[in-house]
Protein backbone atom coordinates (compact mmCIF):
# COMPACT_ATOMS: atom_id res chain seq x y z
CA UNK A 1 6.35 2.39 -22.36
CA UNK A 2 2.61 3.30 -22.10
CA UNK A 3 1.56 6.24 -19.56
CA UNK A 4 0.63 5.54 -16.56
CA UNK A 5 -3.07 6.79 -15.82
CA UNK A 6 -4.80 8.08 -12.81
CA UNK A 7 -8.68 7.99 -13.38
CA UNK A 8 -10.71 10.16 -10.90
CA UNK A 9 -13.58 9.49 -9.81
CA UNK A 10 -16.03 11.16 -12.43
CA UNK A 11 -15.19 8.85 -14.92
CA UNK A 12 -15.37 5.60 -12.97
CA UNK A 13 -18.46 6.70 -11.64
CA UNK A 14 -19.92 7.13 -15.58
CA UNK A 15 -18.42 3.71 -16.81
CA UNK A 16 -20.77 1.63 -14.21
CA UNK A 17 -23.75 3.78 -14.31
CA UNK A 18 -25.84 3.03 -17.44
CA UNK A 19 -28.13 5.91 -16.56
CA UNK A 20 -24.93 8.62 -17.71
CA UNK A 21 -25.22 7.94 -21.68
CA UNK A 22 -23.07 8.92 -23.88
CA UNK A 23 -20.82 9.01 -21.23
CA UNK A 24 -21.29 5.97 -19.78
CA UNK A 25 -20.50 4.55 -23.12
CA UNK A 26 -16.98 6.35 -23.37
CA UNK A 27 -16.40 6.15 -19.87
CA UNK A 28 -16.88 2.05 -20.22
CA UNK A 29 -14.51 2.09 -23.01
CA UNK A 30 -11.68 4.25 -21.33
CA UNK A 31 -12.05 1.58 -18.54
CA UNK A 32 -11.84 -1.61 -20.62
CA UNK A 33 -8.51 -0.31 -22.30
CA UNK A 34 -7.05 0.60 -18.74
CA UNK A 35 -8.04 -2.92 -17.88
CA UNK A 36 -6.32 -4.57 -20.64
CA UNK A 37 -3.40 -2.42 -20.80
CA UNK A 38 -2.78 -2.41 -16.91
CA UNK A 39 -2.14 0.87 -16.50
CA UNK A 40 -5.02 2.90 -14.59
CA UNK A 41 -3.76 4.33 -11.22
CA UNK A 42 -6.83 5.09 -8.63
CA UNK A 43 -6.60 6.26 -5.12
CA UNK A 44 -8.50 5.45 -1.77
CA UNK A 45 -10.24 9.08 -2.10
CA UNK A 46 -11.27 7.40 -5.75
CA UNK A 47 -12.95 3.75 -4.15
CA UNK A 48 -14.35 5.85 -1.44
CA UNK A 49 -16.27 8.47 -3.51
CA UNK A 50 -17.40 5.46 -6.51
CA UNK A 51 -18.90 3.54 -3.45
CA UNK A 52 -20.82 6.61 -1.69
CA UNK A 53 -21.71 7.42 -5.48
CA UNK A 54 -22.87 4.26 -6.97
CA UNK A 55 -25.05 3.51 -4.00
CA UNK A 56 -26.57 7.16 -3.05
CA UNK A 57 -26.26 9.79 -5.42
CA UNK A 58 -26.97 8.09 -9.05
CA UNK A 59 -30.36 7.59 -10.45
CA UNK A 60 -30.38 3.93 -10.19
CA UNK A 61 -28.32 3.01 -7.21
CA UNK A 62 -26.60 -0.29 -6.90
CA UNK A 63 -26.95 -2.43 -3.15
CA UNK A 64 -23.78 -2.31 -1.05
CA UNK A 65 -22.98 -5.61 -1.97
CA UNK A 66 -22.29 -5.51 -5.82
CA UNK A 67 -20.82 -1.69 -5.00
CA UNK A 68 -18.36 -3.45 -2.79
CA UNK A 69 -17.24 -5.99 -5.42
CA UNK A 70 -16.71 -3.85 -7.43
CA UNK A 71 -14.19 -1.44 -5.64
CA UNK A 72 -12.67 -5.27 -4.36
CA UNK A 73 -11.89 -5.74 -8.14
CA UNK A 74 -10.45 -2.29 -8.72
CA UNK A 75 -7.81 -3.04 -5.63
CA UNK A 76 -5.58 -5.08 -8.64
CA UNK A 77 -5.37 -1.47 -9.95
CA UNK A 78 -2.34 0.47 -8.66
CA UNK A 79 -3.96 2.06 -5.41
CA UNK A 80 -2.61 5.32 -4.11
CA UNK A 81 -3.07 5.27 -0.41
CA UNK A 82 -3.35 9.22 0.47
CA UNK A 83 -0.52 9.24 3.38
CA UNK A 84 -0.36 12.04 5.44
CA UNK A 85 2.43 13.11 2.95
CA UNK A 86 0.05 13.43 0.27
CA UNK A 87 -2.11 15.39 2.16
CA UNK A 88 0.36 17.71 3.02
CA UNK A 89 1.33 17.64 -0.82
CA UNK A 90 -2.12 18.35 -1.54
CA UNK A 91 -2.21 21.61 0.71
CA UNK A 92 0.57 22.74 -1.11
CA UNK A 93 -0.89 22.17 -4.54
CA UNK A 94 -4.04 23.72 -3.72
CA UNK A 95 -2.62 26.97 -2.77
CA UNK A 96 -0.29 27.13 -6.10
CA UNK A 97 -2.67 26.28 -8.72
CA UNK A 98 -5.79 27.16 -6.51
CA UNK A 99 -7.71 24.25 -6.45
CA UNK A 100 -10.23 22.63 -4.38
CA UNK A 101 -8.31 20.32 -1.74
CA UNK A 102 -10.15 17.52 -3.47
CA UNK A 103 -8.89 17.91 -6.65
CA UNK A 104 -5.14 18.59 -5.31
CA UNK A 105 -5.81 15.30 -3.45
CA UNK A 106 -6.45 13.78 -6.53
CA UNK A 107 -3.55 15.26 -8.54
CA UNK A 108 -1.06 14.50 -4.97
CA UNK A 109 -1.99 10.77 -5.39
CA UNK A 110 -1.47 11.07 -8.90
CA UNK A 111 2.02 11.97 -8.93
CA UNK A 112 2.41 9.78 -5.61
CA UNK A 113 2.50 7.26 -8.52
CA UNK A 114 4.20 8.73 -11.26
CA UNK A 115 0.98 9.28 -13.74
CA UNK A 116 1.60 10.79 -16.54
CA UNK A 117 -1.86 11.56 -17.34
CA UNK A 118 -4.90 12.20 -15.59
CA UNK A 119 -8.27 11.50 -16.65
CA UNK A 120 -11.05 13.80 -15.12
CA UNK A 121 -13.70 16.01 -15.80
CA UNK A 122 -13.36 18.75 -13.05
CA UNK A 123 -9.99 20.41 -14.36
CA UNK A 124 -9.17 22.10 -17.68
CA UNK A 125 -8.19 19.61 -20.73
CA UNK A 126 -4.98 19.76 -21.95
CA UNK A 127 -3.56 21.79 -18.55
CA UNK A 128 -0.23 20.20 -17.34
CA UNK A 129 -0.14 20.24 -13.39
CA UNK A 130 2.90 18.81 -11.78
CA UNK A 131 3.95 17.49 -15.12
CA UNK A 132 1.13 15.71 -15.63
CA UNK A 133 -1.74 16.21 -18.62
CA UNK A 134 -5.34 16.90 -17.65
CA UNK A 135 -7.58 14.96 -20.29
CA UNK A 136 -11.17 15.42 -20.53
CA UNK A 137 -12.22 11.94 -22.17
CA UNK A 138 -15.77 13.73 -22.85
């Protein structure tokens, strides 16, 4: 069985903006293999931050339009919907491993879906939280 994979936002942000690097360029390939082995997890916290990112706070933008087809393709990914049980999950995760509520969001909607891993740049590599693994693809 492959893990299952919850990608935060960082990284999907660095796979579609060609402005990042080197890290678009390992970003990109992280995403290809997620889309051919079917196994990336996102949330709605995820498609709402890449949108407000891609079109705002990059170097070179991209219009609404192409932003929004591109969060309609990542909806065949498995799509945590943050419930008000995952907030509530999240609270409670922020206050034991004192986090940001935004990354406890993340790592609630994570193991709302059984990741086993969780690809980000904004928590320690290699840390297990709620039994999953931090990785740091960078």
């Amino acid at each position: 069985m492959k893990d299952r994979i919850f990608v935060d936002t960082n990284i999907l942000v660095y796979a579609h903006d060609v402005d990042a690097g080197k890290k678009h360029t390992v970003s990109a390939g992280v995403v290809t293999e997620l889309w051919e082995s079917r196994t990336g997890i996102i949330s709605t916290q995820v498609l709402q931050e890449l949108y407000v990112t891609l079109t705002r706070k990059v170097r070179s933008p991209i219009p609404g339009n192409i932003a929004k087809r591109l969060i309609q393709n990542y909806l065949v990914w498995d799509v945590a919907v943050n419930s008000g049980l995952t907030i509530l999950r999240a609270m409670e995760i922020e206050k034991s491993y004192s986090l940001s509520f935004w990354d406890a969001l993340i790592i609630a909607a994570a193991y709302s879906k059984n990741a086993q891993i969780i690809l980000t740049e904004d928590l320690n590599d290699g840390q297990l939280i709620e039994g999953m693994k931090i990785q740091n693809p960078f």
